[in-house]
C-alpha atoms as a PDB file:
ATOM      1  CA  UNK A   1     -16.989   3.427   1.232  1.00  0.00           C
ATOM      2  CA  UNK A   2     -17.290   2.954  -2.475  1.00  0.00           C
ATOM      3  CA  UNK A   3     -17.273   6.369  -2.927  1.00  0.00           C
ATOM      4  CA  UNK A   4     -13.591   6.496  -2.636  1.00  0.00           C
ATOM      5  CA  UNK A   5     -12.520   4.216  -5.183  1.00  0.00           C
ATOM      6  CA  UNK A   6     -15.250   4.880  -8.020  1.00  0.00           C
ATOM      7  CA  UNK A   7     -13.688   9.033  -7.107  1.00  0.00           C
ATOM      8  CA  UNK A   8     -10.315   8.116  -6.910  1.00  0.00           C
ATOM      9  CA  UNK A   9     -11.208   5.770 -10.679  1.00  0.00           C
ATOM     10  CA  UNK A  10     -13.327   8.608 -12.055  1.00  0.00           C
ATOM     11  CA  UNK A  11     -10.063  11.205 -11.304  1.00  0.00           C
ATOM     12  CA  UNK A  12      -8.059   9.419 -14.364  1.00  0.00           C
ATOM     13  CA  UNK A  13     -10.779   7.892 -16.920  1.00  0.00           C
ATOM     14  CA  UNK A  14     -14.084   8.184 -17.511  1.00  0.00           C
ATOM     15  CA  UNK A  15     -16.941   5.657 -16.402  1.00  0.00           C
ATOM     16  CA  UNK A  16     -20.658   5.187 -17.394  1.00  0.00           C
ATOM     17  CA  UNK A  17     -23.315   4.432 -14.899  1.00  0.00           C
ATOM     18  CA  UNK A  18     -23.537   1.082 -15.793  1.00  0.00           C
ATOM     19  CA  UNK A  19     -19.480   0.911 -15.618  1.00  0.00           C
ATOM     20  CA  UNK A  20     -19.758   1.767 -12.322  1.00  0.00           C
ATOM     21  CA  UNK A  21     -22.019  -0.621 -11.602  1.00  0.00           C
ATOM     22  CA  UNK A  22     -20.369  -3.619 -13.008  1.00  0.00           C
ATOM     23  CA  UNK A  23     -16.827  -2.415 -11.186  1.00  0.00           C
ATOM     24  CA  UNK A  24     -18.317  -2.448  -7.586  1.00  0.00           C
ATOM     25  CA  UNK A  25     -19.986  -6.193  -7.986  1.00  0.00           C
ATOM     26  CA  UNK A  26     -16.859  -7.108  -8.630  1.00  0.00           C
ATOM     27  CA  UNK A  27     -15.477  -5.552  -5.376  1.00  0.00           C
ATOM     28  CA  UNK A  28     -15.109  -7.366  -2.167  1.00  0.00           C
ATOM     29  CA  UNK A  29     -15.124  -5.426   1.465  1.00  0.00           C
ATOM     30  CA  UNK A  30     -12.669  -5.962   4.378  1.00  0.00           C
ATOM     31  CA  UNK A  31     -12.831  -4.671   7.409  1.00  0.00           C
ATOM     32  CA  UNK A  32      -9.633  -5.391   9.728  1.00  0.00           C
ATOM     33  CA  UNK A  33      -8.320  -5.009  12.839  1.00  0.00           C
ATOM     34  CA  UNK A  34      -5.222  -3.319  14.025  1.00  0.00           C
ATOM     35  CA  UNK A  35      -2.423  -6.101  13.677  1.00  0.00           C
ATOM     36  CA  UNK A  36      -4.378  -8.527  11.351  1.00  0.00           C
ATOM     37  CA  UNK A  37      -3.108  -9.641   8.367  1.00  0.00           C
ATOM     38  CA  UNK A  38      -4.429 -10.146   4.447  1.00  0.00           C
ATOM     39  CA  UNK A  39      -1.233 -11.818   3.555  1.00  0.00           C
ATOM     40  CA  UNK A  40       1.530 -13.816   5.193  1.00  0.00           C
ATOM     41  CA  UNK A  41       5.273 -14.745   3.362  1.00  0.00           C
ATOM     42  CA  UNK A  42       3.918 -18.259   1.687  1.00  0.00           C
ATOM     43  CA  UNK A  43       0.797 -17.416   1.034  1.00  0.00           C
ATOM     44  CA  UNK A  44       0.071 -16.580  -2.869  1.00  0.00           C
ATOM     45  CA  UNK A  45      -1.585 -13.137  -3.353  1.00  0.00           C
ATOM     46  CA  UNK A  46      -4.908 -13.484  -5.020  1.00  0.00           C
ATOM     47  CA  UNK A  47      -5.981  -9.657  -4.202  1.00  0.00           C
ATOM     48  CA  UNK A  48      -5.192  -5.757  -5.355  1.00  0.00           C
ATOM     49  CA  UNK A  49      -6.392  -4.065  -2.277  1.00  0.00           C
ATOM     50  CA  UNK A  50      -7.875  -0.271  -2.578  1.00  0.00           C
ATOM     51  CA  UNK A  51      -7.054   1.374   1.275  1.00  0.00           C
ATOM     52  CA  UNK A  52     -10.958   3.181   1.855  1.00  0.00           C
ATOM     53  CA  UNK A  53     -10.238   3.769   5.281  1.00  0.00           C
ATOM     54  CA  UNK A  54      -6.927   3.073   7.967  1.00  0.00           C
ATOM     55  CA  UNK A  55      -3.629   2.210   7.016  1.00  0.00           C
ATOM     56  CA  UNK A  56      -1.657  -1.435   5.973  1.00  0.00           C
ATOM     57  CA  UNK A  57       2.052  -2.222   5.590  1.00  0.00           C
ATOM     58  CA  UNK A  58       3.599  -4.595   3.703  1.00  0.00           C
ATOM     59  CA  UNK A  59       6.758  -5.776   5.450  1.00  0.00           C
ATOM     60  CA  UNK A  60       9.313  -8.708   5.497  1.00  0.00           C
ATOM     61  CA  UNK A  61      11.224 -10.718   7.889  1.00  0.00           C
ATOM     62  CA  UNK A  62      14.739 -10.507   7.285  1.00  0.00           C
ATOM     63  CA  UNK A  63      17.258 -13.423   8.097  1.00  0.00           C
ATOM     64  CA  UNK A  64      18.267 -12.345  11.223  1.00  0.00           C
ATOM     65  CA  UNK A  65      14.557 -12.479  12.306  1.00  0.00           C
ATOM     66  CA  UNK A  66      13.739  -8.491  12.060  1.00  0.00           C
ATOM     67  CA  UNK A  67      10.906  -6.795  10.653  1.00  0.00           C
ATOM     68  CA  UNK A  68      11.691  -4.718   7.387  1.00  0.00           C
ATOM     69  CA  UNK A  69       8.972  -2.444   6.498  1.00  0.00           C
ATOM     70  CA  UNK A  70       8.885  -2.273   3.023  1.00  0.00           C
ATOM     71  CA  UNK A  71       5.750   0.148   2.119  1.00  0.00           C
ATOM     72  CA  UNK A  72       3.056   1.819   3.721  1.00  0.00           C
ATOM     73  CA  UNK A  73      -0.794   2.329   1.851  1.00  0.00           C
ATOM     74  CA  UNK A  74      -2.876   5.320   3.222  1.00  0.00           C
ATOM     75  CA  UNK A  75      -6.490   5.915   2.273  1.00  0.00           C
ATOM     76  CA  UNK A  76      -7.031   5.681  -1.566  1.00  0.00           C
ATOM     77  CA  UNK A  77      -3.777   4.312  -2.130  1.00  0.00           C
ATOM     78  CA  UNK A  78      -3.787   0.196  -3.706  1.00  0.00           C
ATOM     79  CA  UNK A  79      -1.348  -2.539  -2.121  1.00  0.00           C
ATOM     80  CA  UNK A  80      -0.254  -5.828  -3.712  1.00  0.00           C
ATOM     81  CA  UNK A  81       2.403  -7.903  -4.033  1.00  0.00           C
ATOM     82  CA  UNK A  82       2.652  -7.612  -7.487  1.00  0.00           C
ATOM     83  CA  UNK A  83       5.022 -11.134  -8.405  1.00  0.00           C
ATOM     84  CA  UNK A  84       2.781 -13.308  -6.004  1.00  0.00           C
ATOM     85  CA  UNK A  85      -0.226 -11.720  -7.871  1.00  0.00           C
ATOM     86  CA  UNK A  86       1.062 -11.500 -11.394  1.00  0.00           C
ATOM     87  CA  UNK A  87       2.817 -14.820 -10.940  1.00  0.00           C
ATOM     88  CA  UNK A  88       0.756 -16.762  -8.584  1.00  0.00           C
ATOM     89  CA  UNK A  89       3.560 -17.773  -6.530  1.00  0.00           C
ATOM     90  CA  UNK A  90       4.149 -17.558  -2.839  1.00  0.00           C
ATOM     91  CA  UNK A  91       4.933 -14.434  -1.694  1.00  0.00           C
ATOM     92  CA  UNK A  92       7.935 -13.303   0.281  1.00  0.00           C
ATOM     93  CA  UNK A  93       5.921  -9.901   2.033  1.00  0.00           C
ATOM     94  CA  UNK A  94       3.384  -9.409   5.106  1.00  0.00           C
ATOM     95  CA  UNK A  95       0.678  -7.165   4.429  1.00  0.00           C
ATOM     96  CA  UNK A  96      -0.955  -6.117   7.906  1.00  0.00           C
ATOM     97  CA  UNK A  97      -3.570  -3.252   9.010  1.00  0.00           C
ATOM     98  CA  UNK A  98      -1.422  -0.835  11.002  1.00  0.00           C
ATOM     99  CA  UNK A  99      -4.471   0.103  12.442  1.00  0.00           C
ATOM    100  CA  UNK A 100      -8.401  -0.188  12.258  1.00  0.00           C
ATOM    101  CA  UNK A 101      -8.726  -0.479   8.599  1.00  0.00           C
ATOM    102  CA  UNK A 102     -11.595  -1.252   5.328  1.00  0.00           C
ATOM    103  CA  UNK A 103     -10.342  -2.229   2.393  1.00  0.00           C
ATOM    104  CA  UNK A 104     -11.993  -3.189  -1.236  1.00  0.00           C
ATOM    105  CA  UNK A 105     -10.360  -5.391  -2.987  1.00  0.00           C
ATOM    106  CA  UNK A 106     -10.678  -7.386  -6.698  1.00  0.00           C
ATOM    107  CA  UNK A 107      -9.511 -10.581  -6.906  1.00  0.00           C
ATOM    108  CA  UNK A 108      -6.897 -11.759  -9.837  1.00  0.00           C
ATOM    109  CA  UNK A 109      -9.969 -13.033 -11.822  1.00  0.00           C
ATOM    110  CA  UNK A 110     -12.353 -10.727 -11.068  1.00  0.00           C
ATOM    111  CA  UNK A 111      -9.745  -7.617 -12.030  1.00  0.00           C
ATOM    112  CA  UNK A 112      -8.931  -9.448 -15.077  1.00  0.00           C
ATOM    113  CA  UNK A 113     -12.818  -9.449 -16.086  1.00  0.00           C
ATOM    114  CA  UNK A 114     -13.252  -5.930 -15.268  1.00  0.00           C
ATOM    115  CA  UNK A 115     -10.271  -5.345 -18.016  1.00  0.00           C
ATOM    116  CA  UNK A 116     -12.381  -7.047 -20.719  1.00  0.00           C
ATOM    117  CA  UNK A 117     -15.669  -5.798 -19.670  1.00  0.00           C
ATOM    118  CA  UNK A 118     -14.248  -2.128 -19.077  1.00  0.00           C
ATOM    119  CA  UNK A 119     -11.133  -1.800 -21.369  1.00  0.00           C
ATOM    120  CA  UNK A 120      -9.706   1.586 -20.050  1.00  0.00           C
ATOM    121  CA  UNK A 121      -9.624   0.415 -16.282  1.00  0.00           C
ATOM    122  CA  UNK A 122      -6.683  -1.060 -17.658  1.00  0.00           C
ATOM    123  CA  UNK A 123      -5.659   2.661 -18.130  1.00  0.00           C
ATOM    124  CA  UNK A 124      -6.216   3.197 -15.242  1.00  0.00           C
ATOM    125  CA  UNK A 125      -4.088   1.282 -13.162  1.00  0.00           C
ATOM    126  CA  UNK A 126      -1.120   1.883 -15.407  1.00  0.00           C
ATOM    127  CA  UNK A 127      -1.348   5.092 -14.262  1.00  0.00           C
ATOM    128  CA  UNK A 128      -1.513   3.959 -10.741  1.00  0.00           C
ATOM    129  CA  UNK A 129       1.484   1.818 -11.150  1.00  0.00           C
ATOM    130  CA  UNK A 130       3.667   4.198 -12.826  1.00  0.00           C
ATOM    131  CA  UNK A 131       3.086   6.359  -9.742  1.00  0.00           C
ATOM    132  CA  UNK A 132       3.986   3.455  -7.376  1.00  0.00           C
ATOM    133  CA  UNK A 133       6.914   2.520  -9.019  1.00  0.00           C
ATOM    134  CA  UNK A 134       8.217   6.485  -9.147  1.00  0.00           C
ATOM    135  CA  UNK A 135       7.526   6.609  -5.727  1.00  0.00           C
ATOM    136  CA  UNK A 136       9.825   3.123  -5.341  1.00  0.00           C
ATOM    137  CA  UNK A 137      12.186   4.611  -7.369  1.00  0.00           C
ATOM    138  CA  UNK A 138      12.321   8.077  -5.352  1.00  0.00           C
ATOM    139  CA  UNK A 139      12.515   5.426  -2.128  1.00  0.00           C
ATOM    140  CA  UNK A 140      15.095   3.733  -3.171  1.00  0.00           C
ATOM    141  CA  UNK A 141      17.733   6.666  -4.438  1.00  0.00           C
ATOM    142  CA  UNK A 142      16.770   8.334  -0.856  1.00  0.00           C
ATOM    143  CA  UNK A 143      18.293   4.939   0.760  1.00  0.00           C
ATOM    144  CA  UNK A 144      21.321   5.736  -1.101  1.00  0.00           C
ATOM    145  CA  UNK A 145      21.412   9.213  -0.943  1.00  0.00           C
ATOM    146  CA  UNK A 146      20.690  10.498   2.670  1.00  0.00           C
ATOM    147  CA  UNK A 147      20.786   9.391   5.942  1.00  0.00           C
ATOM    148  CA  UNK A 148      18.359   8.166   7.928  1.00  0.00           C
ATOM    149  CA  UNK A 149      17.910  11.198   9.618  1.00  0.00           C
ATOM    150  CA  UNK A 150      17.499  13.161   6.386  1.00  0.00           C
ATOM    151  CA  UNK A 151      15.312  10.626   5.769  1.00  0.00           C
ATOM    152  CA  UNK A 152      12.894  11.311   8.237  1.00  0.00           C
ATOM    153  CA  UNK A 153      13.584  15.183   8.022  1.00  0.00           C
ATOM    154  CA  UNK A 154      12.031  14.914   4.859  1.00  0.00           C
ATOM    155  CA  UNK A 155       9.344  12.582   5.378  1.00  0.00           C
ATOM    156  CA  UNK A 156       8.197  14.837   8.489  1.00  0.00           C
ATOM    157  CA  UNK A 157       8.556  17.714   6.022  1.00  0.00           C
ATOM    158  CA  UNK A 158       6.367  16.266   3.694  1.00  0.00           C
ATOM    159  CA  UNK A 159       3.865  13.787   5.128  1.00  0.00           C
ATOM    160  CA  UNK A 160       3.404  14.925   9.391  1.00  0.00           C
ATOM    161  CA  UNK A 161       0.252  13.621   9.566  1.00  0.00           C
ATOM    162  CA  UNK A 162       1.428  10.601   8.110  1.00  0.00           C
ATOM    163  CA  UNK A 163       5.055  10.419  10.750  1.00  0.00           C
ATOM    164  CA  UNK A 164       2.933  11.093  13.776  1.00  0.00           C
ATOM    165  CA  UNK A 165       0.295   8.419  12.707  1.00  0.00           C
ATOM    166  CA  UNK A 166       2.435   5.199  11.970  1.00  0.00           C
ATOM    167  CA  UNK A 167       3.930   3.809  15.225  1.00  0.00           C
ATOM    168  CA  UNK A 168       7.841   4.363  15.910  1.00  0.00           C
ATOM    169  CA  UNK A 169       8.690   0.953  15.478  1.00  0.00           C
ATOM    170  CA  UNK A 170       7.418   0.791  11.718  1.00  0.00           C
ATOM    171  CA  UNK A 171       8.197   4.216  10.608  1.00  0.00           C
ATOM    172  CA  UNK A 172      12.031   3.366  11.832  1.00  0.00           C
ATOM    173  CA  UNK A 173      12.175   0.341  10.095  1.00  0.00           C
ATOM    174  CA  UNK A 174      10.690   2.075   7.183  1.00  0.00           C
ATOM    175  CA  UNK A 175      13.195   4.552   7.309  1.00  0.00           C
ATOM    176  CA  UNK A 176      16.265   1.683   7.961  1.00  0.00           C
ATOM    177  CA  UNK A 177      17.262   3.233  11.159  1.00  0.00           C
ATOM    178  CA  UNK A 178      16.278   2.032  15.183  1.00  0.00           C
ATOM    179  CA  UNK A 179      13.595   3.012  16.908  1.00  0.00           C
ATOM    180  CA  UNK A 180      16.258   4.699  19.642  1.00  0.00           C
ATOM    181  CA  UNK A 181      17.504   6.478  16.718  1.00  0.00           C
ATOM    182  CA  UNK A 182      13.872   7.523  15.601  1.00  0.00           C
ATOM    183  CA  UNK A 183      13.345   8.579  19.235  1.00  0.00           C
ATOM    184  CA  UNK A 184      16.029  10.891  19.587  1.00  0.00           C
ATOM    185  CA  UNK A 185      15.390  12.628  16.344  1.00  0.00           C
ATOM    186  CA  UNK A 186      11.914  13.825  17.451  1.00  0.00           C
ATOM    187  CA  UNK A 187      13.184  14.689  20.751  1.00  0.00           C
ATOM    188  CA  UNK A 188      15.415  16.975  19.038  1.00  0.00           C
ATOM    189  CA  UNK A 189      12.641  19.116  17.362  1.00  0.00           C
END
């Protein structure tokens, strides 16, 4: 399992041995079950969380009592909620295994170590943010932009493995549209 993220590190700087070392004492494993939850609204974030194996979501609860899916992290991608973390403040996000899932995670204090002890892990996950936040930004001028069904055209398109593996439910509210909606557009294939 720690394979993944000292690979997935090792793919944008360079660590020694005893780098590598140091990074996975620092690392704490979670193994969940499909529906549990590492965060609830409330709750301040204390955690970055690497995805090793399964899949999580981090969703809201809108006013009128709906779930809004906000983001979806796959195998080697990380999931936070970055103000509650940053900021130590209650968050406002759900972040729940969508199904069976492991994940490694660094705690706020233990992350900020690793940044003194190893300075270009700091490198690191700017480059993992920037590509999080273009893939926010992408996200957000598709909500303008298209439909829902063009939406989920593309996503299909792009990601099937990833469509067929997230339940309806989710994916639609992912997408903004209902799960009839979602329905009807695969049965249109």
């Amino acid at each position: 399992m720690f394979d993944a993220i000292v690979t997935h590190i090792k793919k944008h700087i360079n660590l020694s041995r005893e780098e590598v070392d140091l990074l996975l004492s620092s690392i704490q494993i979670r193994e969940l079950k499909k529906k549990e939850h590492l965060l609830e609204a409330g709750q301040i974030c204390n955690e970055n969380y690497f995805v090793a194996q399964g899949c999580l979501r981090m969703y809201l609860m809108t006013d009128k009592g709906t779930e809004q899916v906000i983001q979806f992290a796959i195998e080697n991608w990380w999931l936070t909620d970055y103000v509650s973390f940053k900021g130590e403040c209650p968050s406002g996000f759900y972040i729940q295994a969508v199904e069976k899932t492991k994940v490694l995670s660094f705690t706020k204090k233990a992350q900020n170590e690793l940044f003194e002890k190893i300075p270009q892990l700091e490198r690191y996950f700017r480059i993992v943010l920037e590509k999080a936040y273009s893939a926010q930004l992408t996200r957000i001028h598709y909500i303008f932009n298209l439909s829902g069904e063009q939406q989920y055209h593309l996503m299909n398109s792009r990601h099937p493995e990833f469509v067929q593996r997230v339940p309806q439910y989710m994916l639609a509210s992912f997408l903004g549209i209902t799960p009839e909606f979602l329905s009807k557009l695969r049965a249109k294939k």
